[in-house]
C-alpha atoms as a PDB file:
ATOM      1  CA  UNK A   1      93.056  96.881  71.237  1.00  0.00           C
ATOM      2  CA  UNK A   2      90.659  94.097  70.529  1.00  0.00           C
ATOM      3  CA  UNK A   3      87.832  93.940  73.602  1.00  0.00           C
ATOM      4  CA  UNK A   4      88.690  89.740  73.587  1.00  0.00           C
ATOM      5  CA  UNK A   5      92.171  90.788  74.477  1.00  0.00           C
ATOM      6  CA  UNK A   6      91.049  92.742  77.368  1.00  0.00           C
ATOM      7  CA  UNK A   7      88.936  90.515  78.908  1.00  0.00           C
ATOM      8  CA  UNK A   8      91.986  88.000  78.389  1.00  0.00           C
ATOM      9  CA  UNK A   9      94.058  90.274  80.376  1.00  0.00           C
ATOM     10  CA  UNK A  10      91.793  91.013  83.114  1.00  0.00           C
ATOM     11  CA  UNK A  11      89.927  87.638  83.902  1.00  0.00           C
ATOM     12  CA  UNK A  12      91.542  86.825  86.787  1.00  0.00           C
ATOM     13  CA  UNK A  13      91.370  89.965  88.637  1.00  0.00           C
ATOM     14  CA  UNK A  14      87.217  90.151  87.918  1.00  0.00           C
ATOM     15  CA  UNK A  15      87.360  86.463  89.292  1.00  0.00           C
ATOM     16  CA  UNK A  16      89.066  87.660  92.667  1.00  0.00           C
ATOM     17  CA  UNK A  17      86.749  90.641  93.065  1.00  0.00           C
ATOM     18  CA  UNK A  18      83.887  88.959  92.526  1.00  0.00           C
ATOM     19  CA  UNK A  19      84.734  86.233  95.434  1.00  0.00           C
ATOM     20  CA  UNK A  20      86.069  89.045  97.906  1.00  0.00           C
ATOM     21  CA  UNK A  21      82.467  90.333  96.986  1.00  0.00           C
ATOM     22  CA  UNK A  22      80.894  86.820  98.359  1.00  0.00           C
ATOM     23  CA  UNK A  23      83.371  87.075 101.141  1.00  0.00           C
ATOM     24  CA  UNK A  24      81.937  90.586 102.048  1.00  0.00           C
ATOM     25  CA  UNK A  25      78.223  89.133 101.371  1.00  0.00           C
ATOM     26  CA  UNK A  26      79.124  86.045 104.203  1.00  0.00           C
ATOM     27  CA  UNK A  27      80.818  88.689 106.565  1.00  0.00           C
ATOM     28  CA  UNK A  28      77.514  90.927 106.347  1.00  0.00           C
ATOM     29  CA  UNK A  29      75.471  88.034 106.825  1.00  0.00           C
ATOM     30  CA  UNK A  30      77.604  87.235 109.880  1.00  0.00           C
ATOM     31  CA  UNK A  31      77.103  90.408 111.296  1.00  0.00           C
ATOM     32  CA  UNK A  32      73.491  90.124 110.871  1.00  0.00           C
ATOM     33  CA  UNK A  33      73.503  86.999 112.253  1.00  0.00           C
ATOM     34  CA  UNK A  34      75.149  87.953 115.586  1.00  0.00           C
ATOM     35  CA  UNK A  35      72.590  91.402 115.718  1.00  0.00           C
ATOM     36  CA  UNK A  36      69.795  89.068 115.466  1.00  0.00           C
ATOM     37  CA  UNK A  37      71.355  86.716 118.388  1.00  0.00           C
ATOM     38  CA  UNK A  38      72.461  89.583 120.239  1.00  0.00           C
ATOM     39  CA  UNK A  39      68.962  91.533 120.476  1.00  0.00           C
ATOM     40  CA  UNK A  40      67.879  88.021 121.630  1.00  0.00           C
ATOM     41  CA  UNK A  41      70.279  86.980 124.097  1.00  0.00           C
ATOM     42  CA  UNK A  42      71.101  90.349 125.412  1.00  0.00           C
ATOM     43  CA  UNK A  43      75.082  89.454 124.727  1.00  0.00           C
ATOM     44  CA  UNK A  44      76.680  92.495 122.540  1.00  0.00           C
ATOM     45  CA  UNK A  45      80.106  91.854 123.182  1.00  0.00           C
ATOM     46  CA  UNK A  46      80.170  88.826 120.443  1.00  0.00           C
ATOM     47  CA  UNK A  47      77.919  91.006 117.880  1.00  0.00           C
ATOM     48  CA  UNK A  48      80.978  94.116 118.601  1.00  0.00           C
ATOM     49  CA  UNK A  49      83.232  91.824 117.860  1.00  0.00           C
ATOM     50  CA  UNK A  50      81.947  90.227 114.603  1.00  0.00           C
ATOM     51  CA  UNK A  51      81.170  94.171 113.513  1.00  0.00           C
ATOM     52  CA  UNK A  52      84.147  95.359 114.607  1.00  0.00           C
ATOM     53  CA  UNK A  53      86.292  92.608 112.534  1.00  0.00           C
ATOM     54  CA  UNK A  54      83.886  93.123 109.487  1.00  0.00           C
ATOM     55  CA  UNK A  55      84.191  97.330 109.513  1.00  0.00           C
ATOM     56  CA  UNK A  56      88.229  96.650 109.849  1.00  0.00           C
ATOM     57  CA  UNK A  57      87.758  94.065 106.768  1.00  0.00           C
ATOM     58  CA  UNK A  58      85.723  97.169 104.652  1.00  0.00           C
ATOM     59  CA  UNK A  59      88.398  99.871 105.548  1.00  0.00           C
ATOM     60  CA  UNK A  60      90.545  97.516 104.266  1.00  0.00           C
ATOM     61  CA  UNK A  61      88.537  96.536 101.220  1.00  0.00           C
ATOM     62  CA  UNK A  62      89.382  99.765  98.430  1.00  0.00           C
ATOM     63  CA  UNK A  63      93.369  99.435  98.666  1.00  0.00           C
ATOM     64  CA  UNK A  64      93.106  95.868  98.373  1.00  0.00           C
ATOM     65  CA  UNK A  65      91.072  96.508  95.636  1.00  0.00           C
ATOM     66  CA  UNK A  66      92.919  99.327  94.012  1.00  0.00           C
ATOM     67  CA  UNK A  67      96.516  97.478  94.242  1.00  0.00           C
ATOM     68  CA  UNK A  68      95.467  94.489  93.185  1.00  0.00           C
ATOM     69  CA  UNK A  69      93.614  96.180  89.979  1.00  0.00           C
ATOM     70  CA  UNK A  70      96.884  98.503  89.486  1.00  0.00           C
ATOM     71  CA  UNK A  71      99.454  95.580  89.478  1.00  0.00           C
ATOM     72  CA  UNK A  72      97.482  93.484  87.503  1.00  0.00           C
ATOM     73  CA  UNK A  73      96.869  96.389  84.598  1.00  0.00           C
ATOM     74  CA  UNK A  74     100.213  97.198  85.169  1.00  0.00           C
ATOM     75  CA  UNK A  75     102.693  94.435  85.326  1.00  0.00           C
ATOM     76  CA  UNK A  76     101.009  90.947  85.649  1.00  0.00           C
ATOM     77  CA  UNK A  77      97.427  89.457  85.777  1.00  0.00           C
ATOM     78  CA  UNK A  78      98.579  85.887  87.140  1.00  0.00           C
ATOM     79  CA  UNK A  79     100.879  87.070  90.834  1.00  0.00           C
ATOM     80  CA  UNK A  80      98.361  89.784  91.450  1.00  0.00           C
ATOM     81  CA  UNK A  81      95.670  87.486  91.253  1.00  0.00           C
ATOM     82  CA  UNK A  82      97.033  84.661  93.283  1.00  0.00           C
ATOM     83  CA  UNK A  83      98.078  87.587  95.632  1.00  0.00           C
ATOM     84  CA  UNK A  84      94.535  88.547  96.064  1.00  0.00           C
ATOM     85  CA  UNK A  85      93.087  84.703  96.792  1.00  0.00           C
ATOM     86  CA  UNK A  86      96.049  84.630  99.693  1.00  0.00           C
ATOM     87  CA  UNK A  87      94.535  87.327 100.608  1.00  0.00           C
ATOM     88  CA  UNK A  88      91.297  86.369 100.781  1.00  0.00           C
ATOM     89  CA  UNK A  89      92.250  83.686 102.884  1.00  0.00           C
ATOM     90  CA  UNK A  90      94.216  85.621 105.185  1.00  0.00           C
ATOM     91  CA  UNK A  91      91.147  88.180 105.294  1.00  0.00           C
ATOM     92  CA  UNK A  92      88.974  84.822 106.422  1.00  0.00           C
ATOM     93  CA  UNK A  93      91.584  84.576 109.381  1.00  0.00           C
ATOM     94  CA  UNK A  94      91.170  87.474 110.372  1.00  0.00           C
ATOM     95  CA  UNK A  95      87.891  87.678 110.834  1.00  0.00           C
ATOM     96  CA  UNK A  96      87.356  84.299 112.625  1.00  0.00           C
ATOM     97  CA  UNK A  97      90.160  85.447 114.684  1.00  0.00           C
ATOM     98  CA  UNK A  98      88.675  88.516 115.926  1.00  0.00           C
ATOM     99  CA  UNK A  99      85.493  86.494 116.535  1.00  0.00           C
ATOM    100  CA  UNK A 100      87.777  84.749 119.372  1.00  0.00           C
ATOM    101  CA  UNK A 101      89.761  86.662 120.670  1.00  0.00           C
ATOM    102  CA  UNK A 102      91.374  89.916 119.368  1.00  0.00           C
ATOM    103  CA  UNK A 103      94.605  87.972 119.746  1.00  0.00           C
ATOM    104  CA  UNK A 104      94.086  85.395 117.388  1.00  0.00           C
ATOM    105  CA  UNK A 105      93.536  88.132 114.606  1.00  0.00           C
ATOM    106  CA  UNK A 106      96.939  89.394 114.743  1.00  0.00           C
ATOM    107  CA  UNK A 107      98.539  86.848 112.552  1.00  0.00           C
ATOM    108  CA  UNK A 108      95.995  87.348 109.599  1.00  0.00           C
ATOM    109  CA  UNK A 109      96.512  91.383 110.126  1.00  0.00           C
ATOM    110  CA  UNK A 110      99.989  90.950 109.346  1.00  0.00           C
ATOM    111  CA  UNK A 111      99.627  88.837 106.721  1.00  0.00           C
ATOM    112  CA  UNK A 112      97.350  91.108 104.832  1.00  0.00           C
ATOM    113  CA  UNK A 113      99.857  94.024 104.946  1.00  0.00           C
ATOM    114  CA  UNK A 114     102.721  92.022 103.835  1.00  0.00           C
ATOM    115  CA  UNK A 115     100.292  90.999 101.415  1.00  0.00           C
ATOM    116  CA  UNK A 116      98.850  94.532 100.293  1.00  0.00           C
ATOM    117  CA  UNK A 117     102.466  95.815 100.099  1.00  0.00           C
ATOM    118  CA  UNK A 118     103.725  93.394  97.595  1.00  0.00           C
ATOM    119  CA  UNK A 119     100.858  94.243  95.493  1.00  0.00           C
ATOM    120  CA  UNK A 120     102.061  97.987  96.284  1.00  0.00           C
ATOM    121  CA  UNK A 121     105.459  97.147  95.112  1.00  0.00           C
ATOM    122  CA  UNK A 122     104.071  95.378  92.149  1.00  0.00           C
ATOM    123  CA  UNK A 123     101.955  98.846  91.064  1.00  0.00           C
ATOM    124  CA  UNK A 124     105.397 100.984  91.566  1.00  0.00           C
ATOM    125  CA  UNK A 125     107.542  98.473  89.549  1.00  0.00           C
ATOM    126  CA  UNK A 126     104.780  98.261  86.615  1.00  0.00           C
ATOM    127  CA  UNK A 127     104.837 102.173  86.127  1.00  0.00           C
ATOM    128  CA  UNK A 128     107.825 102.479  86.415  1.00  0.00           C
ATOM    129  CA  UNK A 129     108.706  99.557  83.844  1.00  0.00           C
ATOM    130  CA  UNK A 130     105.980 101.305  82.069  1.00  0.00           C
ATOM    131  CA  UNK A 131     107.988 105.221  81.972  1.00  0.00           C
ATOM    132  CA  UNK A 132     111.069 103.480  81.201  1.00  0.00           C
ATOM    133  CA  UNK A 133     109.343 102.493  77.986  1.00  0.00           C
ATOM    134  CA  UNK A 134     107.576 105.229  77.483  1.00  0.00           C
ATOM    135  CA  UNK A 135     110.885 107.368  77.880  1.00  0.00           C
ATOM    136  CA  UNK A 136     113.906 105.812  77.210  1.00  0.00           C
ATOM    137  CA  UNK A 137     112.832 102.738  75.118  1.00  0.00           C
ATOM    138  CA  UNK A 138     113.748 100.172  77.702  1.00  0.00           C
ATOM    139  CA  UNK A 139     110.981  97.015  78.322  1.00  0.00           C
ATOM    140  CA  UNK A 140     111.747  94.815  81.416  1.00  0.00           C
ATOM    141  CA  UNK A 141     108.121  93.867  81.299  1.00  0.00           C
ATOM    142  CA  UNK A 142     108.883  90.433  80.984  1.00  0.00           C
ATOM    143  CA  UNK A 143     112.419  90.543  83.201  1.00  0.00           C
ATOM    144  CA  UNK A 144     109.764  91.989  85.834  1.00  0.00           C
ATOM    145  CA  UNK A 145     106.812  89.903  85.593  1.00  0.00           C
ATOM    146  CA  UNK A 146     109.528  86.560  85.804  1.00  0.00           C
ATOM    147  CA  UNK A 147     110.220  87.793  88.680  1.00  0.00           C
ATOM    148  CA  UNK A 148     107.100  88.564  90.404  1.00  0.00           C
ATOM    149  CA  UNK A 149     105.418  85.512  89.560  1.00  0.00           C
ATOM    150  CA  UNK A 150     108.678  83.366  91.487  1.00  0.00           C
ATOM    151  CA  UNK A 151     108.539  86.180  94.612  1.00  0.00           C
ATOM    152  CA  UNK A 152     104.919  85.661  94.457  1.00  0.00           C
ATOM    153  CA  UNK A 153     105.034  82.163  95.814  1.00  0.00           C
ATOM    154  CA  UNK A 154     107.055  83.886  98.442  1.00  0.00           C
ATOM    155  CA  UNK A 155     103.998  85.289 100.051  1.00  0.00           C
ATOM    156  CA  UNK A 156     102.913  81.555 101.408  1.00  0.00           C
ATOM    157  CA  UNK A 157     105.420  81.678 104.094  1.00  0.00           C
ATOM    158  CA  UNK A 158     104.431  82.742 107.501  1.00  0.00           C
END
């Protein structure tokens, strides 16, 4: 395979990670931020809060980046990215919502796991388009990846 075509596949996916990497950069800064503020005005429950959010953002972080990276290879650069900027965004809720109160968090934390399992789904359906090549000779690539870019667009609702 010819390395322009690879790049061509997998530009949008290196553009995501590299902003959830700036988004991890801003929430470490944050957490510095409130440390610093903290050791000076002897308040720790806003500097737990703004570390717990960011540790629960990092466990997060690998299957986010491993489903994204897997339906993208596997069945279509263009939904997985756009799956990963939603969420992005919903990881940015998140976070400012467990700097309020734990409560306002819970909307973003269920929009990243309906997020994180479509990207799931898209992995499964992308191997399993890919064995049904592989095996019997049958392609629904393209079938498939109509499909997941309309359901896609599906993930904006609340």
């Amino acid at each position: 395979m010819d390395s322009g075509k690879v790049v061509e596949n997998i530009y949008l996916l290196v553009i995501v990670t590299l902003i959830s990497v700036l988004q991890n950069a801003l929430f470490a800064q944050k957490v510095e931020k409130e440390c610093n503020q903290c050791s000076q005005n002897a308040q720790k429950s806003a500097f737990e809060r703004v570390a717990c959010a960011n540790r629960n953002c990092m466990d997060a972080y690998p299957t986010f980046l491993a489903v994204m990276w897997c339906a993208g290879l596997c069945l279509s650069q263009a939904p997985a990215a756009f799956a990963g900027i939603i969420y992005l965004v919903v990881r940015q809720k998140y976070f400012v919502g467990y700097m309020g109160q734990t409560s306002q968090s819970t909307p973003g934390y269920l929009f990243g796991k309906r997020i994180i399992f479509f990207l799931f789904l898209m992995c499964v359906v992308g191997i399993f388009n890919y064995l049904l090549t592989r095996h019997y000779g049958s392609d629904y690539k393209e079938y498939v990846e109509t499909i997941t870019s309309a359901a896609s667009a599906l993930l904006l609702l609340p």
